[in-house]
PDB file of N, CA and C in Angstrom:
ATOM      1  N   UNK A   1       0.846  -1.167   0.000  1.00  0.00           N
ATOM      2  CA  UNK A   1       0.000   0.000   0.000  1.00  0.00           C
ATOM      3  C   UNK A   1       0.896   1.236   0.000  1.00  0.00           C
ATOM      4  N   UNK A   2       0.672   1.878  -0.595  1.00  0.00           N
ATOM      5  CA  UNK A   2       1.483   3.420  -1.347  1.00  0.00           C
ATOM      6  C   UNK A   2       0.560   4.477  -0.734  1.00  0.00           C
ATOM      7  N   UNK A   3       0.984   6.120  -0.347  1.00  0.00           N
ATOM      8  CA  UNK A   3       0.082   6.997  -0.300  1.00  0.00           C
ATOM      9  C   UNK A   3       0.884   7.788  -1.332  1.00  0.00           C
ATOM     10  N   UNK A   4      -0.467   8.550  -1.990  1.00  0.00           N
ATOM     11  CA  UNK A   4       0.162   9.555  -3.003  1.00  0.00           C
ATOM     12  C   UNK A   4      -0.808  10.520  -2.931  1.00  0.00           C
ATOM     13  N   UNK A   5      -0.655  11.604  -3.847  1.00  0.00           N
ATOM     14  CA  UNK A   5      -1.113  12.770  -3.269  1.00  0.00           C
ATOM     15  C   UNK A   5      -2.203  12.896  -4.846  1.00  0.00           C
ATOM     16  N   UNK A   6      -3.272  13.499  -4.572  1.00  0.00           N
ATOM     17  CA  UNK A   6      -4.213  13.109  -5.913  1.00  0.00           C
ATOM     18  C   UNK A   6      -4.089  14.330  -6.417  1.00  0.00           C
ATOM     19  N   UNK A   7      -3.937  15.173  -7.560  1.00  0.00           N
ATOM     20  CA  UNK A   7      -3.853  15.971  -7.863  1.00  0.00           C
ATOM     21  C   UNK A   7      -4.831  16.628  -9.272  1.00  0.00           C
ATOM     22  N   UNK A   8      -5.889  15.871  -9.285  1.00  0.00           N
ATOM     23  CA  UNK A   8      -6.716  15.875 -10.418  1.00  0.00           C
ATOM     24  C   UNK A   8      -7.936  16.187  -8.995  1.00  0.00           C
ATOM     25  N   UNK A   9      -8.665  17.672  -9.854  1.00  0.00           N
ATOM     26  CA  UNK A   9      -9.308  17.815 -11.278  1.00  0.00           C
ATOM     27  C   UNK A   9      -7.913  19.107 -11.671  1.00  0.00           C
ATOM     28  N   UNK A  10      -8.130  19.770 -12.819  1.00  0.00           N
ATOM     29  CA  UNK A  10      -6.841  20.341 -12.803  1.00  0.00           C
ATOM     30  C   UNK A  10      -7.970  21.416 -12.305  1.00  0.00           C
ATOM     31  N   UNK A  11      -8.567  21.822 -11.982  1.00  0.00           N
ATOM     32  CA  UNK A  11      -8.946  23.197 -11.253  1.00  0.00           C
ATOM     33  C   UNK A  11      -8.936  23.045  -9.904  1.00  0.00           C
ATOM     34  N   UNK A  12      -8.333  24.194  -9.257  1.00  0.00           N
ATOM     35  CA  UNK A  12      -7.868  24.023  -7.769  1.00  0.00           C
ATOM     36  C   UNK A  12      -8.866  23.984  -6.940  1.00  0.00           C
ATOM     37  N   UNK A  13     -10.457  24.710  -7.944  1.00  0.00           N
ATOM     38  CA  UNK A  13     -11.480  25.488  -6.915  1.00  0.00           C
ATOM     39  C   UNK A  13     -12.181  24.562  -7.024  1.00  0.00           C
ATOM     40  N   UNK A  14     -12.300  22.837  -7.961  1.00  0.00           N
ATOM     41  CA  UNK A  14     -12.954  22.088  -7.572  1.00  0.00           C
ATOM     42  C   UNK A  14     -13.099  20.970  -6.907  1.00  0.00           C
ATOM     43  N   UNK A  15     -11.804  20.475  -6.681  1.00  0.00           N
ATOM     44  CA  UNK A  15     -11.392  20.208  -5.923  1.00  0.00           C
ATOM     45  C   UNK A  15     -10.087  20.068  -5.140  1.00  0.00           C
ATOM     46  N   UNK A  16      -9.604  20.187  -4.015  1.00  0.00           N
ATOM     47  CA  UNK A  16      -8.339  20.978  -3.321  1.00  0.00           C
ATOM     48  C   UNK A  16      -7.369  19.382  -3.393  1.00  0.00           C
ATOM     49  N   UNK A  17      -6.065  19.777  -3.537  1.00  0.00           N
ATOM     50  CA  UNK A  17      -5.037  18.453  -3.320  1.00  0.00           C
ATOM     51  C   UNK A  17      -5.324  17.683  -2.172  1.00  0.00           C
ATOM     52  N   UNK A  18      -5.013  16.227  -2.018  1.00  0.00           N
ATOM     53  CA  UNK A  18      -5.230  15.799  -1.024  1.00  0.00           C
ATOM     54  C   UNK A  18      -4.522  14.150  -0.837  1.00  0.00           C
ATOM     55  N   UNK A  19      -4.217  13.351  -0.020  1.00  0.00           N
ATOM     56  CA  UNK A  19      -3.598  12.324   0.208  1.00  0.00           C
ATOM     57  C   UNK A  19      -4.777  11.258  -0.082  1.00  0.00           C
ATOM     58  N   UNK A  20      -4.241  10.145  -0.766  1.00  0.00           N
ATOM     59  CA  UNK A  20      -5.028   8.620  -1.385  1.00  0.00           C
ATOM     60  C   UNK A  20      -3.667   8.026  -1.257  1.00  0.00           C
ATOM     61  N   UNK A  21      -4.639   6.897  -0.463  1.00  0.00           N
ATOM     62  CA  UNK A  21      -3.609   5.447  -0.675  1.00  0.00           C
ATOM     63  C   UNK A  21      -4.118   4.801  -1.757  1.00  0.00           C
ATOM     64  N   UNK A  22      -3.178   4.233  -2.440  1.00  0.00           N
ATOM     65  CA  UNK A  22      -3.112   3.854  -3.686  1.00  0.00           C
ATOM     66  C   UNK A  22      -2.611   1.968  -3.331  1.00  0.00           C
ATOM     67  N   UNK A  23      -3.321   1.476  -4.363  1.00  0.00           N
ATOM     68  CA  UNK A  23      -2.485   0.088  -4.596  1.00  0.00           C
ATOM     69  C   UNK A  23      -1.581  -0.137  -5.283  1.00  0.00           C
ATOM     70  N   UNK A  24      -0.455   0.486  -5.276  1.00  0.00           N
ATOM     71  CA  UNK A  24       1.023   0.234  -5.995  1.00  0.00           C
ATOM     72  C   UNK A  24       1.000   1.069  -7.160  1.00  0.00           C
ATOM     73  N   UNK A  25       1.810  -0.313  -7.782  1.00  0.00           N
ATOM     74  CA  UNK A  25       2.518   0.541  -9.609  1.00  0.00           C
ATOM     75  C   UNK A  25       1.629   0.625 -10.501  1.00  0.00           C
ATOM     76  N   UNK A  26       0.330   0.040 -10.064  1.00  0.00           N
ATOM     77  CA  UNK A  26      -0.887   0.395 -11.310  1.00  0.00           C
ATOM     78  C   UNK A  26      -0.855   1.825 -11.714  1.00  0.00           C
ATOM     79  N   UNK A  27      -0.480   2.876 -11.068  1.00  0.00           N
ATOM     80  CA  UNK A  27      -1.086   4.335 -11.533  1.00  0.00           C
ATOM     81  C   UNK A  27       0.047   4.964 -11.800  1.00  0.00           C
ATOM     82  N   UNK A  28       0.137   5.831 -12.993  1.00  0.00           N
ATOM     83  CA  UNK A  28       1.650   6.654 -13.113  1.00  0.00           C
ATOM     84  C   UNK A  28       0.809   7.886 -12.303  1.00  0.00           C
ATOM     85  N   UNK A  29       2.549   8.100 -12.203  1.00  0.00           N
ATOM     86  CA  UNK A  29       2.355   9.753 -11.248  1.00  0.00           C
ATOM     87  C   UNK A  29       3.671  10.252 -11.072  1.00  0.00           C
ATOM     88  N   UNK A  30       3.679  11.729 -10.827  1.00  0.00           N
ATOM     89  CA  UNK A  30       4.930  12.761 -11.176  1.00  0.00           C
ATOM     90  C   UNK A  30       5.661  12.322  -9.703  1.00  0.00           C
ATOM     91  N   UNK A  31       6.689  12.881  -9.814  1.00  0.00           N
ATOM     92  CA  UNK A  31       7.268  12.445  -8.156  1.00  0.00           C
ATOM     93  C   UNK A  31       8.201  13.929  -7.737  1.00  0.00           C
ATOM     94  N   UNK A  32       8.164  14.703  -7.040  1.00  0.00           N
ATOM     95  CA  UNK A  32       9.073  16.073  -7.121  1.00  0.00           C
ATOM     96  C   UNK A  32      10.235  15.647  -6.329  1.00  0.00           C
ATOM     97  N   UNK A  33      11.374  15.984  -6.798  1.00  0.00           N
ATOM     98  CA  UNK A  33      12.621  15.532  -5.628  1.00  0.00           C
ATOM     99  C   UNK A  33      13.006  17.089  -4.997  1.00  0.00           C
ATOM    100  N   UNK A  34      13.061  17.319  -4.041  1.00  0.00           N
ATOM    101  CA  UNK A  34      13.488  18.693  -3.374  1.00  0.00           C
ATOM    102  C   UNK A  34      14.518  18.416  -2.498  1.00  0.00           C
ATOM    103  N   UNK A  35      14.931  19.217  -2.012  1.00  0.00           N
ATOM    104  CA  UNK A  35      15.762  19.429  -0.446  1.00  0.00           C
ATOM    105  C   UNK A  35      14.654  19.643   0.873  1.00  0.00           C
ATOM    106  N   UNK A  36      14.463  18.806   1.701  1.00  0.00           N
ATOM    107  CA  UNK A  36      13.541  19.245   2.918  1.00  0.00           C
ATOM    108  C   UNK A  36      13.910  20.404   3.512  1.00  0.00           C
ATOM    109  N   UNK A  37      15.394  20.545   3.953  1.00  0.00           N
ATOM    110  CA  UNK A  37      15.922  21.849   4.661  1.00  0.00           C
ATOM    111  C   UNK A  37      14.546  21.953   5.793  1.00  0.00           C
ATOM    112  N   UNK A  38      14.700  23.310   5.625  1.00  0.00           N
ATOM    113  CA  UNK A  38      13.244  23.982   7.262  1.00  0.00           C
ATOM    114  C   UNK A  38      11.964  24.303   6.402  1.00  0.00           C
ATOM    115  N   UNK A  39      11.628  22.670   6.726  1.00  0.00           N
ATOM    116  CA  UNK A  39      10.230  23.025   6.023  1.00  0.00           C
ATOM    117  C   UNK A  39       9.131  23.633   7.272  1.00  0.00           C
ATOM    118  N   UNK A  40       8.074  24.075   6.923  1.00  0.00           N
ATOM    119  CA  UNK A  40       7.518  24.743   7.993  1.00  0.00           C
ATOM    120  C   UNK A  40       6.713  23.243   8.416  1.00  0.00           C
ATOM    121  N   UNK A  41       5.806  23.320   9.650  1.00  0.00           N
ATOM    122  CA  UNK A  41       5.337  22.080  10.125  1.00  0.00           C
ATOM    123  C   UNK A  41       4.136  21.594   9.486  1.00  0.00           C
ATOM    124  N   UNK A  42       3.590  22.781   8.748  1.00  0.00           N
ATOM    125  CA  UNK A  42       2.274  22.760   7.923  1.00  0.00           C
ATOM    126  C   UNK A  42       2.467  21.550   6.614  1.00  0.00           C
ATOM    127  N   UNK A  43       3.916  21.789   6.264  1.00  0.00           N
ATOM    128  CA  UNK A  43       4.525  21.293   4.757  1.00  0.00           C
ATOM    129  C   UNK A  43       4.500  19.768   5.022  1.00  0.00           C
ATOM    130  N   UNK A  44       4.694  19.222   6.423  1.00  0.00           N
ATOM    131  CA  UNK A  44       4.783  17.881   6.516  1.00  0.00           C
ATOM    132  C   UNK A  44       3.076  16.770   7.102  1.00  0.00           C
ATOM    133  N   UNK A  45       3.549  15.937   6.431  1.00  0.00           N
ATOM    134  CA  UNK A  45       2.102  15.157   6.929  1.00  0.00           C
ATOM    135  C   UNK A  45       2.776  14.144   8.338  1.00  0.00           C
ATOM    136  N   UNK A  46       1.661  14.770   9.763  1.00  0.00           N
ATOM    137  CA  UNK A  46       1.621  13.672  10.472  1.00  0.00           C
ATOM    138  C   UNK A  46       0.431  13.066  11.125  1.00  0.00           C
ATOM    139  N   UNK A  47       1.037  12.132  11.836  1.00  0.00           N
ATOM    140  CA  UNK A  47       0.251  11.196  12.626  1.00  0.00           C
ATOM    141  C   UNK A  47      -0.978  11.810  12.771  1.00  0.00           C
ATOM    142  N   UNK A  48      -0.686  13.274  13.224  1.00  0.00           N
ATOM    143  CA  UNK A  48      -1.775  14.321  14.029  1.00  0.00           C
ATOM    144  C   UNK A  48      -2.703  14.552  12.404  1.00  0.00           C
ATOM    145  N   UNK A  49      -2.122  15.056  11.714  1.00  0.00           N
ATOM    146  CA  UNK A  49      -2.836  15.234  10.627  1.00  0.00           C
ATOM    147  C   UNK A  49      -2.789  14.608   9.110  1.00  0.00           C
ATOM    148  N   UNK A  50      -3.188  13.496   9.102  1.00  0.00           N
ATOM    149  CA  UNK A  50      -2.992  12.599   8.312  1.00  0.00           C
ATOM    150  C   UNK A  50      -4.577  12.071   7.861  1.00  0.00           C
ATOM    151  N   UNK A  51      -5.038  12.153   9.064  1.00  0.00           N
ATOM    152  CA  UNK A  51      -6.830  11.556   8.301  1.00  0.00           C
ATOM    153  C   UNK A  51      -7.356  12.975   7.659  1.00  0.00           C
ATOM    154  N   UNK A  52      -7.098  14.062   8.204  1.00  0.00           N
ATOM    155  CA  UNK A  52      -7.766  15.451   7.747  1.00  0.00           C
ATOM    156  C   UNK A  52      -7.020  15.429   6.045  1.00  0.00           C
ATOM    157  N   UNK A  53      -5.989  15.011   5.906  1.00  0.00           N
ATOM    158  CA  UNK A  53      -5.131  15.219   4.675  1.00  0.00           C
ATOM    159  C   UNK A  53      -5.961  14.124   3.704  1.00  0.00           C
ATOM    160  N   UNK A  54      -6.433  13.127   4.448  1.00  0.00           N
ATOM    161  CA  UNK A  54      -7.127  12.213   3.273  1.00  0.00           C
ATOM    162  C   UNK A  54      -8.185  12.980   2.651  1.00  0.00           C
ATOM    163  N   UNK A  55      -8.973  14.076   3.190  1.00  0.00           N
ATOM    164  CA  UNK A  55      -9.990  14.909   3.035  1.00  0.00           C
ATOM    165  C   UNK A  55      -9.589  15.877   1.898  1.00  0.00           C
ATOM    166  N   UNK A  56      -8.612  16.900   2.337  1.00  0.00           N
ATOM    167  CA  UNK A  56      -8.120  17.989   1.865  1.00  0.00           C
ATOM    168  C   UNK A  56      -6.549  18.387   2.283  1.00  0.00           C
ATOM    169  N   UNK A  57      -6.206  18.960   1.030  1.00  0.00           N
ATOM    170  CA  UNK A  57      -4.845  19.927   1.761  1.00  0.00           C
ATOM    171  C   UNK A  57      -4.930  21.773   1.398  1.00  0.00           C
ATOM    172  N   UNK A  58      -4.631  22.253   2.109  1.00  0.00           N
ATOM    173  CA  UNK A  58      -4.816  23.507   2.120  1.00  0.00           C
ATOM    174  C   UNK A  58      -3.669  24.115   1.065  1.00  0.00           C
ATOM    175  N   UNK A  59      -3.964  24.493  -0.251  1.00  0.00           N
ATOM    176  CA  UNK A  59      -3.166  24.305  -1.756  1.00  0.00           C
ATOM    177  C   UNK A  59      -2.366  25.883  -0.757  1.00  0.00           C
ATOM    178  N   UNK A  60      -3.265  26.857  -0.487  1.00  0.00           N
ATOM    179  CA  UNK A  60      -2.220  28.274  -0.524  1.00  0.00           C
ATOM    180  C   UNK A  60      -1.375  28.165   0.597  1.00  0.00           C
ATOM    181  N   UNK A  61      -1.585  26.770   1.658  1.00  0.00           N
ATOM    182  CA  UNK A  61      -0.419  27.222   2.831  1.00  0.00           C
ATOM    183  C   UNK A  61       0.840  26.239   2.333  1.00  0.00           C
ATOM    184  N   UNK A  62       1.008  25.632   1.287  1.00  0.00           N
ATOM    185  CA  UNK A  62       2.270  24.918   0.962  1.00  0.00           C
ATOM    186  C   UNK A  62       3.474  25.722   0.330  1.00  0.00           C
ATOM    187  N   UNK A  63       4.498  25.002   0.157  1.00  0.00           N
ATOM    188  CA  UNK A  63       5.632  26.376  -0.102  1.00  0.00           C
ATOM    189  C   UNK A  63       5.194  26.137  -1.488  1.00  0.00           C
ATOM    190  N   UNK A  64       5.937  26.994  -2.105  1.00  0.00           N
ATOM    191  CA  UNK A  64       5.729  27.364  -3.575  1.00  0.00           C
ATOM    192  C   UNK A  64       6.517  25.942  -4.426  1.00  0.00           C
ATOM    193  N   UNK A  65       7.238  25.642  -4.005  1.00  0.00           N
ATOM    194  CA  UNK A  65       8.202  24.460  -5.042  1.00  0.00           C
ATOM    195  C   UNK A  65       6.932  23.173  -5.086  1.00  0.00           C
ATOM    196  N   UNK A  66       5.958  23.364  -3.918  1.00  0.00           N
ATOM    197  CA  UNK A  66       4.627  21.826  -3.862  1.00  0.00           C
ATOM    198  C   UNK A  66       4.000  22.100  -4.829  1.00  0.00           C
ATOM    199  N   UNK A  67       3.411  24.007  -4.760  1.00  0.00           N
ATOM    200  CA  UNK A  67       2.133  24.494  -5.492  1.00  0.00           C
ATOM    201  C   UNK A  67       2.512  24.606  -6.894  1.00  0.00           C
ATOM    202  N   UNK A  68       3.776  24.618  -7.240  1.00  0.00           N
ATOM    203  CA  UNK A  68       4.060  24.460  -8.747  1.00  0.00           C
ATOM    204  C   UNK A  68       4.066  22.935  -9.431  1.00  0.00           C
ATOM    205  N   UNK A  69       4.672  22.359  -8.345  1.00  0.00           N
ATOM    206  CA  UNK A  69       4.738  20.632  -9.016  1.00  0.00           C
ATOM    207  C   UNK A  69       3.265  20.265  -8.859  1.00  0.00           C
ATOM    208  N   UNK A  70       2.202  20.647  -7.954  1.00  0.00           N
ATOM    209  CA  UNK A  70       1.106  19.790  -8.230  1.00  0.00           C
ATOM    210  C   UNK A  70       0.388  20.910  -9.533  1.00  0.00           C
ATOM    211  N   UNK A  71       0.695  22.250  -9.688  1.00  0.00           N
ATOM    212  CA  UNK A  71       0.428  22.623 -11.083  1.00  0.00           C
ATOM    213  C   UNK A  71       0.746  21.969 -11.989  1.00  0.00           C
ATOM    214  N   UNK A  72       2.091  21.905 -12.539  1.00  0.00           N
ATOM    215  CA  UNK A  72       2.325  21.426 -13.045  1.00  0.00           C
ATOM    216  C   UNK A  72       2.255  19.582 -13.563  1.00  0.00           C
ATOM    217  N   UNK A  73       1.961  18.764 -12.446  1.00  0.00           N
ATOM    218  CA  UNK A  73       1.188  17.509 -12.583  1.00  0.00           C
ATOM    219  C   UNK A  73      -0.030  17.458 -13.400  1.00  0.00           C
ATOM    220  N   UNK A  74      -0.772  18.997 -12.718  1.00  0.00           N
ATOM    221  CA  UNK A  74      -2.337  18.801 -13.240  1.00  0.00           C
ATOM    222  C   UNK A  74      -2.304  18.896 -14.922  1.00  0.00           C
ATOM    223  N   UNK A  75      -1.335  19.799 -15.200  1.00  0.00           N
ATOM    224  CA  UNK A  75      -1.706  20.391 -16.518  1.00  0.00           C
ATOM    225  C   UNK A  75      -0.803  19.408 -17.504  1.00  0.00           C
ATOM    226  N   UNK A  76      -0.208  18.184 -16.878  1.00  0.00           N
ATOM    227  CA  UNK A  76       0.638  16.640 -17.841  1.00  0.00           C
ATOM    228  C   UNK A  76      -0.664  16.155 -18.239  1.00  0.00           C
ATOM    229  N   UNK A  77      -2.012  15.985 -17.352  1.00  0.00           N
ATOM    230  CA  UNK A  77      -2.824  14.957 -17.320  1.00  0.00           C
ATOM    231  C   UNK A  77      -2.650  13.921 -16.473  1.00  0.00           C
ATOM    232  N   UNK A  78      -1.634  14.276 -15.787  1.00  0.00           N
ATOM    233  CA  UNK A  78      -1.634  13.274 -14.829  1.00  0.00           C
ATOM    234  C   UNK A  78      -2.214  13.434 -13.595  1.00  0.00           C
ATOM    235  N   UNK A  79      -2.645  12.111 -13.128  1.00  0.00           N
ATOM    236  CA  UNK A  79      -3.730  12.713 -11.661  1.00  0.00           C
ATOM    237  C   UNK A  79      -3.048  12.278 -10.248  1.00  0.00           C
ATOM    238  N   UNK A  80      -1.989  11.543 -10.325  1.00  0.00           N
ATOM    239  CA  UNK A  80      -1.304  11.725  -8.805  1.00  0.00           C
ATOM    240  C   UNK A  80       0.026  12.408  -9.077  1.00  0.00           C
ATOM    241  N   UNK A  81       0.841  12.552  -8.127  1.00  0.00           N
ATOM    242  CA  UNK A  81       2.238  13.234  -7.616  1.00  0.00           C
ATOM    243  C   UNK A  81       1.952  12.941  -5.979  1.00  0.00           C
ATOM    244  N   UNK A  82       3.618  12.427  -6.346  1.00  0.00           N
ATOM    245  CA  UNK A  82       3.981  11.973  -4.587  1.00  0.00           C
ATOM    246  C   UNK A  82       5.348  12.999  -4.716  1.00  0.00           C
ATOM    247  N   UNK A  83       5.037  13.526  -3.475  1.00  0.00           N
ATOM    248  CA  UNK A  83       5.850  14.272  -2.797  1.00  0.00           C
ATOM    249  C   UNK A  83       6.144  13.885  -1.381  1.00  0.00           C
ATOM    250  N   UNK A  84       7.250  13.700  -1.375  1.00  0.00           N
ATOM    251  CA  UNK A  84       7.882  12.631   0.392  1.00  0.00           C
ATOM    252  C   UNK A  84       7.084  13.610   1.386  1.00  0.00           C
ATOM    253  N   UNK A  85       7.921  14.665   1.885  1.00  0.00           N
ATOM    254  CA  UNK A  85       7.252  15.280   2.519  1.00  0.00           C
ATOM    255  C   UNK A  85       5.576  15.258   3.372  1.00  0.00           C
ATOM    256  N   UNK A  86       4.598  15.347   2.220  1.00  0.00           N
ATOM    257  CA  UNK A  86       3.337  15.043   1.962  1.00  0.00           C
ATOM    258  C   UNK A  86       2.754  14.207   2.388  1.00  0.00           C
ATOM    259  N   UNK A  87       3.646  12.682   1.593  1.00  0.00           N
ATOM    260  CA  UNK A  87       3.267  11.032   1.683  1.00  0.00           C
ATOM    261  C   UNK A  87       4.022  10.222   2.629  1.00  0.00           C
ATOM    262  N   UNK A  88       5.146  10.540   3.095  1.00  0.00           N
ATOM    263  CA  UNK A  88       5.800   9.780   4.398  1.00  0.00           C
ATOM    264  C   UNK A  88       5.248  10.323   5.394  1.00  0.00           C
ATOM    265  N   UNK A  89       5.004  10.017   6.559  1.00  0.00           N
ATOM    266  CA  UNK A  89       4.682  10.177   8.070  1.00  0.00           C
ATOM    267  C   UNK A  89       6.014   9.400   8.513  1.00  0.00           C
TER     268      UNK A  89
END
C-alpha cells in the first residue's frame, strides 16, 4: 500500500489536493525531488494530521516548489504526484 497525493481535477477550486492510498505501480504519477531543509510544520504530513489530509490539503499554505509541481502535474494529465514530505509520516 502506497500513499500519493491526488492531484486531479486540474482546477484548484474544484477540488483541493489531497492524500489517497493507492495500490502500488498500477497508476503513473509525477514524483518532485526537493531538499527538505526547514520546512515549515504545515509542509509535513503527520500522525496528528494525516486523516484530515485524506480529506483535503490547504493548496495556498504549501511552499511554492509543492504548489508548482502539483500545477504542473495537473496540466501533464496526470492525476497523482507523490511528494515525500506530503506522503511519508
Amino acid at each position: 500500500m502506497a500513499r500519493s497525493m491526488r492531484c486531479w481535477p486540474r482546477d484548484l477550486h474544484a477540488e483541493p489536493p489531497r492524500l489517497i492510498i493507492t495500490s502500488a505501480s498500477e497508476k503513473r504519477y509525477a514524483a518532485l525531488s526537493h531538499c527538505w531543509g526547514e520546512l515549515p510544520a504545515h509542509s509535513t504530513t503527520t500522525v496528528t494530521n494525516f486523516e484530515e489530509r485524506l480529506t483535503s490539503i490547504d493548496f495556498d499554505t504549501l511552499p511554492a516548489n509543492f504548489r508548482d509541481a502539483i500545477e504542473a502535474t495537473r496540466k501533464t494529465g496526470l492525476e497523482y504526484l507523490w511528494i515525500d514530505a506530503l506522503c511519508l509520516i
